[in-house]
C-alpha atoms as a PDB file:
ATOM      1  CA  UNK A   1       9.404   8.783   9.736  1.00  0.00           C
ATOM      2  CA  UNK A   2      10.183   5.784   7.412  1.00  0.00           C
ATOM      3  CA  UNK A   3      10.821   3.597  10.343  1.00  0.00           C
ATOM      4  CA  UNK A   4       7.657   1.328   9.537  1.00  0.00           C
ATOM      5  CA  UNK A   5      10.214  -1.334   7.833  1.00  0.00           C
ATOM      6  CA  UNK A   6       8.882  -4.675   8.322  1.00  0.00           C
ATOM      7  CA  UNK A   7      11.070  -8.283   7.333  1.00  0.00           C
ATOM      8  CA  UNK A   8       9.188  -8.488   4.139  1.00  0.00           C
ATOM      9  CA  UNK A   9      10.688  -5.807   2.127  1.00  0.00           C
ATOM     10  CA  UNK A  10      10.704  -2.773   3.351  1.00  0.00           C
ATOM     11  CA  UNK A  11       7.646  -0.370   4.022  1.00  0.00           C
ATOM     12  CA  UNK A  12       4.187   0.885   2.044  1.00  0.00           C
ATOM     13  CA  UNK A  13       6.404   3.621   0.672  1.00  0.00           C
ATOM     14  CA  UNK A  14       9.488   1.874  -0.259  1.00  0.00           C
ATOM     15  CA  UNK A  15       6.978  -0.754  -2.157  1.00  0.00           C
ATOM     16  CA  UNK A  16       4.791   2.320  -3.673  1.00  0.00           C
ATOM     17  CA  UNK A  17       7.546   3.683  -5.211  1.00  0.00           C
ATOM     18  CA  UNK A  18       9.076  -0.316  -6.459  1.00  0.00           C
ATOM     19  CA  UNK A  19       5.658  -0.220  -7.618  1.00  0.00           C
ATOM     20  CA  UNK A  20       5.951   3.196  -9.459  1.00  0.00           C
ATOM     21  CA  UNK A  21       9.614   2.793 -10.811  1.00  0.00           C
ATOM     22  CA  UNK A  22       8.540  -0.844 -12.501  1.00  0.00           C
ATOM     23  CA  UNK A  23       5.773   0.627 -14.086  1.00  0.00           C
ATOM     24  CA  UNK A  24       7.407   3.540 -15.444  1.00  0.00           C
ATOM     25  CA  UNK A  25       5.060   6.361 -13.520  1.00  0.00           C
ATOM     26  CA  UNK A  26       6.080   9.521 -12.178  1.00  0.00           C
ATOM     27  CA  UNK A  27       4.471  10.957  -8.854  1.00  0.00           C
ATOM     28  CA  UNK A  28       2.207  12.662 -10.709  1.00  0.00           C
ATOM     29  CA  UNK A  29       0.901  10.328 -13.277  1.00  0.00           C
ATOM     30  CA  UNK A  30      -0.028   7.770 -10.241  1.00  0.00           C
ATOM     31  CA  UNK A  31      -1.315  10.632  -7.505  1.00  0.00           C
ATOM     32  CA  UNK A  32      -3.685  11.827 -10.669  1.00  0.00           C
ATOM     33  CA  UNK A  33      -4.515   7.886 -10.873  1.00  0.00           C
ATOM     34  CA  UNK A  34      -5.574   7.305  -7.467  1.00  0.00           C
ATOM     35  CA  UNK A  35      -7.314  10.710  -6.743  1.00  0.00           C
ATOM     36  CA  UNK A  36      -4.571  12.562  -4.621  1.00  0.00           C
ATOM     37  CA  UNK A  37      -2.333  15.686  -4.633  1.00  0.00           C
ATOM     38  CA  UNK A  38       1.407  14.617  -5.602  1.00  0.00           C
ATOM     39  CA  UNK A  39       2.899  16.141  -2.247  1.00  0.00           C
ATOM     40  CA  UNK A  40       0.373  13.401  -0.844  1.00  0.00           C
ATOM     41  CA  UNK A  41       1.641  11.043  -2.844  1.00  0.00           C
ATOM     42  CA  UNK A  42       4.727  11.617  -2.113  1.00  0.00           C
ATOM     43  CA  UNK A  43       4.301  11.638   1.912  1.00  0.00           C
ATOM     44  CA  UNK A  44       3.094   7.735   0.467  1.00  0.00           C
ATOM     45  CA  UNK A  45       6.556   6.931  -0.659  1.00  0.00           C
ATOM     46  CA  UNK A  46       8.347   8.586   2.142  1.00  0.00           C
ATOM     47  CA  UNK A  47       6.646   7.191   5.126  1.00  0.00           C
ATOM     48  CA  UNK A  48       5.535  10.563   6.252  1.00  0.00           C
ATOM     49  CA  UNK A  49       1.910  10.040   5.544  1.00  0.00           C
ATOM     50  CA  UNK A  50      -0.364   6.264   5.507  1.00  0.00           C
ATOM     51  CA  UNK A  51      -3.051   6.075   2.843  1.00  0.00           C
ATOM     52  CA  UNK A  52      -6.503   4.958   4.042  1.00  0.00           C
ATOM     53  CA  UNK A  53      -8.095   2.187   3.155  1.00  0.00           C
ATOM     54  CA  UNK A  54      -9.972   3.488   0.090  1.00  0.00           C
ATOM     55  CA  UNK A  55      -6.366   4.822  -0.967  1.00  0.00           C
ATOM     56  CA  UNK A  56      -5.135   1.304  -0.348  1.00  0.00           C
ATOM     57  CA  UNK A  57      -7.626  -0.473  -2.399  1.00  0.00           C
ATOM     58  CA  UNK A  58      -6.893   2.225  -5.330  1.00  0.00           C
ATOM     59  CA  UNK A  59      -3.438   1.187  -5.120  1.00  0.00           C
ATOM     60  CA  UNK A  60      -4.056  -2.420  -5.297  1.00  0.00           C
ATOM     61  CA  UNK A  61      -6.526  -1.956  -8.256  1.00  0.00           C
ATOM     62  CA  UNK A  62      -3.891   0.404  -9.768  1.00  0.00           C
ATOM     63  CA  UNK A  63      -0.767  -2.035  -9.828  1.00  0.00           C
ATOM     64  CA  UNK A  64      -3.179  -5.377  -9.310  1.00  0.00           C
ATOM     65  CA  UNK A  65      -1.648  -6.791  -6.690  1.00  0.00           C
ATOM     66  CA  UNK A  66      -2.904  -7.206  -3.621  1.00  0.00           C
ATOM     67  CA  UNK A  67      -3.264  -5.656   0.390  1.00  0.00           C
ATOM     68  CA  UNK A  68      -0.634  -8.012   2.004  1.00  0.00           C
ATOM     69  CA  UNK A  69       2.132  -7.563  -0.495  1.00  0.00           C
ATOM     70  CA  UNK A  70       1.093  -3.419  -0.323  1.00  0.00           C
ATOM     71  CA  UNK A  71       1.690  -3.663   3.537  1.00  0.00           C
ATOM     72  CA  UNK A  72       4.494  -6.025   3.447  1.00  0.00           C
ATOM     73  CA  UNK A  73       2.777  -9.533   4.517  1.00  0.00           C
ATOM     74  CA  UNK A  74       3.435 -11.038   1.752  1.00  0.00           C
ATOM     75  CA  UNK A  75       6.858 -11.283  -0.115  1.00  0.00           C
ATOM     76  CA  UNK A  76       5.477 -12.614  -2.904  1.00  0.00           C
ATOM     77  CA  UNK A  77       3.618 -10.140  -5.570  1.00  0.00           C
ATOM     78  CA  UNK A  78       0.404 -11.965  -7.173  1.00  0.00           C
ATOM     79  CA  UNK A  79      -1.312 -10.169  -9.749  1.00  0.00           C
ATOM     80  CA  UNK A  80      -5.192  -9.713  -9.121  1.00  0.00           C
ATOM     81  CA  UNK A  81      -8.154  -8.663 -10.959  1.00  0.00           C
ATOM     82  CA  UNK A  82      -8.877  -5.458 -10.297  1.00  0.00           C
ATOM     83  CA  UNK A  83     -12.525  -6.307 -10.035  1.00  0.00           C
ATOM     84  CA  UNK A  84     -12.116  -8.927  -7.090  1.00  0.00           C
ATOM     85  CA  UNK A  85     -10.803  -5.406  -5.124  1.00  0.00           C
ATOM     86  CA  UNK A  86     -13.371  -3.178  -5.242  1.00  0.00           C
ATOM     87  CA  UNK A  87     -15.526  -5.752  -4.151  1.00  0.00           C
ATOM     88  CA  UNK A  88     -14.148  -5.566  -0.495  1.00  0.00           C
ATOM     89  CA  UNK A  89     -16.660  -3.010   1.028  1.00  0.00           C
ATOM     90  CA  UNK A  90     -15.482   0.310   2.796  1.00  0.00           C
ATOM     91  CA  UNK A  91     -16.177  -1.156   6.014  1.00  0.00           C
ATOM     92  CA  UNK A  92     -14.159  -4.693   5.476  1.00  0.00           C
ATOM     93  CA  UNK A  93     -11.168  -3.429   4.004  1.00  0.00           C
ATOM     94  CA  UNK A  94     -10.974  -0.983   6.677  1.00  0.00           C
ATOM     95  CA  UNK A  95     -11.222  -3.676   9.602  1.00  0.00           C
ATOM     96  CA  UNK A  96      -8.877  -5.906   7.100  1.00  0.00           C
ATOM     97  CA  UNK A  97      -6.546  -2.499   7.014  1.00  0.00           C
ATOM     98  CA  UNK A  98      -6.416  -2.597  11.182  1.00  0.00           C
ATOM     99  CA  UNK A  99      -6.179  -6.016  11.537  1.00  0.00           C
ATOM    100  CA  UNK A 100      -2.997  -6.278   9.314  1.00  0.00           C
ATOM    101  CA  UNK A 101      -1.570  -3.061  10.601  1.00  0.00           C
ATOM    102  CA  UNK A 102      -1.895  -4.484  14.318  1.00  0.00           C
ATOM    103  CA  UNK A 103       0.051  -7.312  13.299  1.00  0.00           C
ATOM    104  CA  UNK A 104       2.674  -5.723  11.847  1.00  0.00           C
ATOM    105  CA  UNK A 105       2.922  -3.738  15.054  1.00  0.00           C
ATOM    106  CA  UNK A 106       2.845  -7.057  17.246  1.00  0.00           C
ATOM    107  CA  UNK A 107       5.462  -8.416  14.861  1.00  0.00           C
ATOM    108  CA  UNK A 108       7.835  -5.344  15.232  1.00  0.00           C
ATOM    109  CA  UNK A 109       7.732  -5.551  19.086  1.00  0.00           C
ATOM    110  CA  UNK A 110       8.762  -9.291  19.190  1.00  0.00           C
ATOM    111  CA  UNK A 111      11.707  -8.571  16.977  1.00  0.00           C
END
């Protein structure tokens, strides 16, 4: 089910686990981080399971980077403050999480 590849890098799992390998995590040490089971975690990396949007955001504030270069928008990783995240209510970052995701959809059917 890892067929969510998009021109900017590969998937949310294929960057969560870039992510993980740079910063020297295991599976367990990041699903403890961000609240989740490790199988979880590890339907993350291999495209068998999306996080949310709270997930998301715990991710971002995790590895301070942001939403777009999580979801492959952005090729570019910029370092945030973790702070600037979590204040992005529930409700926006999950119409922010749709929007993006419908893009990425639009995108794939024009390739």
């Amino acid at each position: 089910m890892n067929d969510e590849k998009t021109t900017n890098g590969g998937g949310i799992g294929e960057r969560l686990r870039r992510l993980r390998f740079e910063n020297n995590l295991t599976q367990v040490e990041v699903a403890r981080e961000i609240g989740v089971t490790q199988q979880t975690y590890s339907r993350y990396e291999g495209g068998d399971a999306k996080p949310d949007s709270d997930t998301i955001v715990k991710f971002c504030n995790l590895y301070g980077i942001t939403a777009d270069y999580l979801l492959g928008l952005d090729t570019a990783k910029p370092r945030i403050e973790p702070e600037r995240v979590s204040l992005i209510s529930d409700n926006d970052m999950d119409m922010i999480v749709e929007r993006l995701l419908n893009r990425l959809k639009s995108d794939k059917e024009e390739l």
